[in-house]
Protein backbone atom coordinates (compact mmCIF):
# COMPACT_ATOMS: atom_id res chain seq x y z
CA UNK A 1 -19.03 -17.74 -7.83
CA UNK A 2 -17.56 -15.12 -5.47
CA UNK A 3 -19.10 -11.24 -5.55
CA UNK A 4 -16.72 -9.31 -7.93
CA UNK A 5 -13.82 -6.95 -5.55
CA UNK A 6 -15.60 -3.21 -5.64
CA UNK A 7 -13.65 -0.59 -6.81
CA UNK A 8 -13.64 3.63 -6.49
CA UNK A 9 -11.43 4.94 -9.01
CA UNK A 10 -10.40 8.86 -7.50
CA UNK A 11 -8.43 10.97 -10.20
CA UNK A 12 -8.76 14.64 -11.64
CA UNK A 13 -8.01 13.63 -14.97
CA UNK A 14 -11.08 12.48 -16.56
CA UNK A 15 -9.58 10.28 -19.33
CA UNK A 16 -6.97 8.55 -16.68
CA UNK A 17 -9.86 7.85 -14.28
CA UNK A 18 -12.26 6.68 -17.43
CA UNK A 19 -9.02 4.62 -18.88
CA UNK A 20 -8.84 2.99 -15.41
CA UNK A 21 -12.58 2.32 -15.05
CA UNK A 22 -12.97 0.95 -18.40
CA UNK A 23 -9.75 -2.19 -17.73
CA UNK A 24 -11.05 -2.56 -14.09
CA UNK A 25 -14.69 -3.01 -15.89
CA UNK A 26 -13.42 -5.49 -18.09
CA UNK A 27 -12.87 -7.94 -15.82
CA UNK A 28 -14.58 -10.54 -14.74
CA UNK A 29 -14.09 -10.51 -11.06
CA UNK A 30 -13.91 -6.54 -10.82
CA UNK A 31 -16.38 -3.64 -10.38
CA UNK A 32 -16.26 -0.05 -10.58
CA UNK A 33 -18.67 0.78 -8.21
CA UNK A 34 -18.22 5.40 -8.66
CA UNK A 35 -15.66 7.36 -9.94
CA UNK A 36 -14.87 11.35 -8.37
CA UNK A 37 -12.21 13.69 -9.41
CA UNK A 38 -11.59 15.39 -6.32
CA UNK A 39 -10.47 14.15 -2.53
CA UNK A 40 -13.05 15.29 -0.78
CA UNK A 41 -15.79 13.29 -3.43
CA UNK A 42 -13.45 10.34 -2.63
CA UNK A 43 -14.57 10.25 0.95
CA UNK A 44 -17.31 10.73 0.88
CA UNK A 45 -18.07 8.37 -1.77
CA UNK A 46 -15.87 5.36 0.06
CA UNK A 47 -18.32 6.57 3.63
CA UNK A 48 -21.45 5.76 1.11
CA UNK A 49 -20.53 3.04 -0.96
CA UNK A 50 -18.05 0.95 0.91
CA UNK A 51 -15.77 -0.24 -2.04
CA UNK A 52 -13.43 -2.92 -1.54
CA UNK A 53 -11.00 -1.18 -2.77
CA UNK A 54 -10.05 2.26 -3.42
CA UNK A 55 -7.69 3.53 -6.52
CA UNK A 56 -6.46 7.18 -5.00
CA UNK A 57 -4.46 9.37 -7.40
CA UNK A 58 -1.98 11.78 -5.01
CA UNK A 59 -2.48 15.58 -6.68
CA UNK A 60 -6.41 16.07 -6.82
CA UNK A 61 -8.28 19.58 -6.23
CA UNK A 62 -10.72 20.26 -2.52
CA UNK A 63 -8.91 17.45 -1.17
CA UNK A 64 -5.32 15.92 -1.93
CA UNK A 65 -4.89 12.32 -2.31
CA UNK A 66 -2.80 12.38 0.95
CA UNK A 67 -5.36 13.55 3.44
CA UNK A 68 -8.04 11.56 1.86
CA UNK A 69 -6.21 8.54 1.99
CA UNK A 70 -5.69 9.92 5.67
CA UNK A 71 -9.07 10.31 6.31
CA UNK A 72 -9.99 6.98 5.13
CA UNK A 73 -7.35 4.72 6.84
CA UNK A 74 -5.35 6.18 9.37
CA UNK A 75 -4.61 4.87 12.12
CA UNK A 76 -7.56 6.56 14.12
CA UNK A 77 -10.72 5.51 11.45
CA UNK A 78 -11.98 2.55 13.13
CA UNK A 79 -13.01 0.44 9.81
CA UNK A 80 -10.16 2.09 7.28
CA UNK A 81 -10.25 1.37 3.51
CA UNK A 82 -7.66 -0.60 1.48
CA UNK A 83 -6.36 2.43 -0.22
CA UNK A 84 -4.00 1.86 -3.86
CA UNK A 85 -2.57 5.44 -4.16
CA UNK A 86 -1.01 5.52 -8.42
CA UNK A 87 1.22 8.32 -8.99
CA UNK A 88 4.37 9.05 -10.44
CA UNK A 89 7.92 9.30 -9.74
CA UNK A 90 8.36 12.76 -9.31
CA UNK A 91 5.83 12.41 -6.62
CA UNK A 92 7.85 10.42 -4.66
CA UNK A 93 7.74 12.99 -1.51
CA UNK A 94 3.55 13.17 -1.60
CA UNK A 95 3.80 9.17 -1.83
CA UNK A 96 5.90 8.81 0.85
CA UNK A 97 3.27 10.94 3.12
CA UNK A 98 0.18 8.44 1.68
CA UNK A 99 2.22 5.62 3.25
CA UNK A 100 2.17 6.83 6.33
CA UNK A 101 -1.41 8.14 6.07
CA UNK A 102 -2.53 4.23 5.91
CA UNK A 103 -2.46 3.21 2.18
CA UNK A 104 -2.30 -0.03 1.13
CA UNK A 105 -0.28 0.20 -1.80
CA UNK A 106 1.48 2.17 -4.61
CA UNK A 107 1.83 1.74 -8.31
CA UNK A 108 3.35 4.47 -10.94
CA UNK A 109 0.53 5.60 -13.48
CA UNK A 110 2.57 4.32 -16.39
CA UNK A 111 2.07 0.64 -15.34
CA UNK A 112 0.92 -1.71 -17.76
CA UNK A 113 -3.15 -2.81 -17.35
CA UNK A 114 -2.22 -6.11 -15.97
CA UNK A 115 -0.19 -4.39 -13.05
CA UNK A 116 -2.86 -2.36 -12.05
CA UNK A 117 -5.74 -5.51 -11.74
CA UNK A 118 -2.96 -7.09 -9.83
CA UNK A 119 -2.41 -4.05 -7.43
CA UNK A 120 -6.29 -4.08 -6.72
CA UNK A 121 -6.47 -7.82 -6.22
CA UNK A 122 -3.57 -7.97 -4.01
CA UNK A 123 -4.76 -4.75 -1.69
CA UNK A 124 -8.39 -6.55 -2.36
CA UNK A 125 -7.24 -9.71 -0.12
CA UNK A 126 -5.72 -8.09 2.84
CA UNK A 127 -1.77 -7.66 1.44
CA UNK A 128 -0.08 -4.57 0.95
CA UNK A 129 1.10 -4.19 -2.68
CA UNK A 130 4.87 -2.57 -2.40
CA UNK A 131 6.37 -2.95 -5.88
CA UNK A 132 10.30 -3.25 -5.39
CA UNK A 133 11.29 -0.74 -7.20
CA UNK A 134 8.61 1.94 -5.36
CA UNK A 135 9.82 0.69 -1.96
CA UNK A 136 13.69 1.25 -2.77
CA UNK A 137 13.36 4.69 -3.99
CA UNK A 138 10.53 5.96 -2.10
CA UNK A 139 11.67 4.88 1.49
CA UNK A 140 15.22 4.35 0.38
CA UNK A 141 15.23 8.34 -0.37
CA UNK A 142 13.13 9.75 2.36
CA UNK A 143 14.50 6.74 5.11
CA UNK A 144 16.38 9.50 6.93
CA UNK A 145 12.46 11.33 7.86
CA UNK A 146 11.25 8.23 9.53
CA UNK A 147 13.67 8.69 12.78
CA UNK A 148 14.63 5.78 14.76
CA UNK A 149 12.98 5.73 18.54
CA UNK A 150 15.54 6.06 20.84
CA UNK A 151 16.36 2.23 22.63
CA UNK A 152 13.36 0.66 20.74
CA UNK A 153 15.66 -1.82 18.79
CA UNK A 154 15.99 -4.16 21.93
CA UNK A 155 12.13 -4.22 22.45
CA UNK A 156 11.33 -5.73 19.28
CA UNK A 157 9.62 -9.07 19.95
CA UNK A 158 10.95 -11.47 16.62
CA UNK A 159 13.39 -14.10 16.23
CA UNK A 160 16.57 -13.61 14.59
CA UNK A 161 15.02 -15.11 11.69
CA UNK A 162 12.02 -13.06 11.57
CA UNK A 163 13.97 -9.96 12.00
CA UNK A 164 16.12 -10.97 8.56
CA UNK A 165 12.79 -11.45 6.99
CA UNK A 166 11.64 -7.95 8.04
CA UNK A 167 14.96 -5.91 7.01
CA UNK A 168 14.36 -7.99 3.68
CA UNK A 169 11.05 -6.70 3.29
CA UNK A 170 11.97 -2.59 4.40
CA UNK A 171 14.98 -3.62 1.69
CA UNK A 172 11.72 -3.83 -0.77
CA UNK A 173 12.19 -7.27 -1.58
CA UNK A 174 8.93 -9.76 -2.42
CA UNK A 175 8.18 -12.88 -1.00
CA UNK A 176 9.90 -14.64 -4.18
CA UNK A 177 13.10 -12.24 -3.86
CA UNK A 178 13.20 -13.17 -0.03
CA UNK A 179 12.74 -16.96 -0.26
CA UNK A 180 15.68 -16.81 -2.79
CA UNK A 181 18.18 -15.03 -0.65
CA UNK A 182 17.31 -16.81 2.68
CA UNK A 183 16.83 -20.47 0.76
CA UNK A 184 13.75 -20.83 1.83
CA UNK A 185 10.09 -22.39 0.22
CA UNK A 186 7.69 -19.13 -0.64
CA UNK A 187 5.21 -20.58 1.50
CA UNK A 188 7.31 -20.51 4.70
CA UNK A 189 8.23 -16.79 3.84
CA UNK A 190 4.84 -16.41 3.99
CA UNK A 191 4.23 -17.92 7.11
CA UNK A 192 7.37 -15.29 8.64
CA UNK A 193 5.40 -12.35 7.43
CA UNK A 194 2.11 -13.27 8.55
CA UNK A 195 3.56 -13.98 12.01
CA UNK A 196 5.47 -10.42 11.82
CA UNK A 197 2.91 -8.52 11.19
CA UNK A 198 0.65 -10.44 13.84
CA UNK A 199 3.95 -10.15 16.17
CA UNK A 200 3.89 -5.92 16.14
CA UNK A 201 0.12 -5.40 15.30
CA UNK A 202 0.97 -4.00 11.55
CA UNK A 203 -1.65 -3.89 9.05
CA UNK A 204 0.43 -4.61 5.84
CA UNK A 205 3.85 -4.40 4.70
CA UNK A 206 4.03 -0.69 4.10
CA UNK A 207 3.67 -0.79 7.80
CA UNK A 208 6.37 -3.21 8.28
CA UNK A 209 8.87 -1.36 6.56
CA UNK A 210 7.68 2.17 8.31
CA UNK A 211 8.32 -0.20 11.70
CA UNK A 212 12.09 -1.29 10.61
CA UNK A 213 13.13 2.18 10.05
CA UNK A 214 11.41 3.33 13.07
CA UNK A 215 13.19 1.04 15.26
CA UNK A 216 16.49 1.67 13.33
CA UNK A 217 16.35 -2.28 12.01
CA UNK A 218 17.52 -0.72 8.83
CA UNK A 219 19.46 2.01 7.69
């Protein structure tokens, strides 16, 4: 039997960050490994305990969510952490900053239990967790900050099929969605994002999607 994924829960409000805890705890192949209320207690605790996974909230005291997501996987930290940022909708502006401070994924702190053990399961393997609905109003809205390079478009190194996949994916579509709309199996969709992201050295999909509007792929 495989070790259990190790979680850091990081919110200010105790009984969120005790409500999380206690439904991560309850699982069989999860483990809250500390819990911190502040951003600052967040890094240091990921430095020390080296979860597999860390559950950020955005608005915290010493230390925002942002620059300790920042801190512990941007693009300069050499080993960064798989970072789930939860927050809410009228957040959207601090979210939109976490993505591009390295996290892994995003998931609104209404979201039923069984949403948030799949968020830390999916960021636990290696995949970025973009929920479609996140992804179309959170980069949909604030698109227009992430400015396209000029003449980049014609150095992008993907097929004509790749690129559809990867304006599919800054569209916030899933795997599922895009496999429908291109008639294609879910395992070859797969296959297109894996060799994507291998294609422009991205980490996830967040990254993906901060690379099609960067190279004006998408508008």
């Amino acid at each position: 039997m495989s070790a259990p994924v190790r979680v850091l829960v990081c919110d200010d409000q105790a009984l969120v960050r005790t409500g999380f805890a206690t439904i991560i705890d309850a699982q069989h192949d999860l483990e809250v490994v500390g819990e911190c209320g502040d951003g600052r207690a967040a890094v240091d605790l990921a430095e020390r305990l080296r979860p597999d996974v860390v559950v950020m909230d955005v608005r915290m005291p010493v230390l925002d969510g942002i620059e300790a997501t920042r801190l512990l996987a941007g693009a300069d930290v050499e080993n960064p952490a798989k970072v789930l940022v939860v927050t809410t909708f009228n957040l959207d502006e601090y979210v939109y900053e976490a993505l591009r401070a390295g996290a892994s994924g995003f998931l609104l702190k209404d979201a039923p239990p069984a949403q948030l053990l799949h968020g830390i399961r999916t960021v636990a393997t290696g995949w970025a967790l973009l929920a479609p609905e996140v992804t179309r109003r959170l980069v949909g809205r604030y698109a227009d900050r992430i400015k396209p390079v000029q003449g980049m478009t014609d150095d992008v190194p993907l097929t004509s099929r790749e690129l559809e996949v990867l304006r599919l994916i800054a569209d916030g579509l899933s795997n599922s969605e895009i496999a429908a709309t291109l008639v294609l199996s879910h395992e070859t969709v797969k296959t297109y994002v894996s060799r994507i992201l291998a294609k422009l050295n991205l980490r996830d999909r967040v990254q993906a999607v901060v690379y099609a509007y960067r190279h004006g792929l998408v508008a």
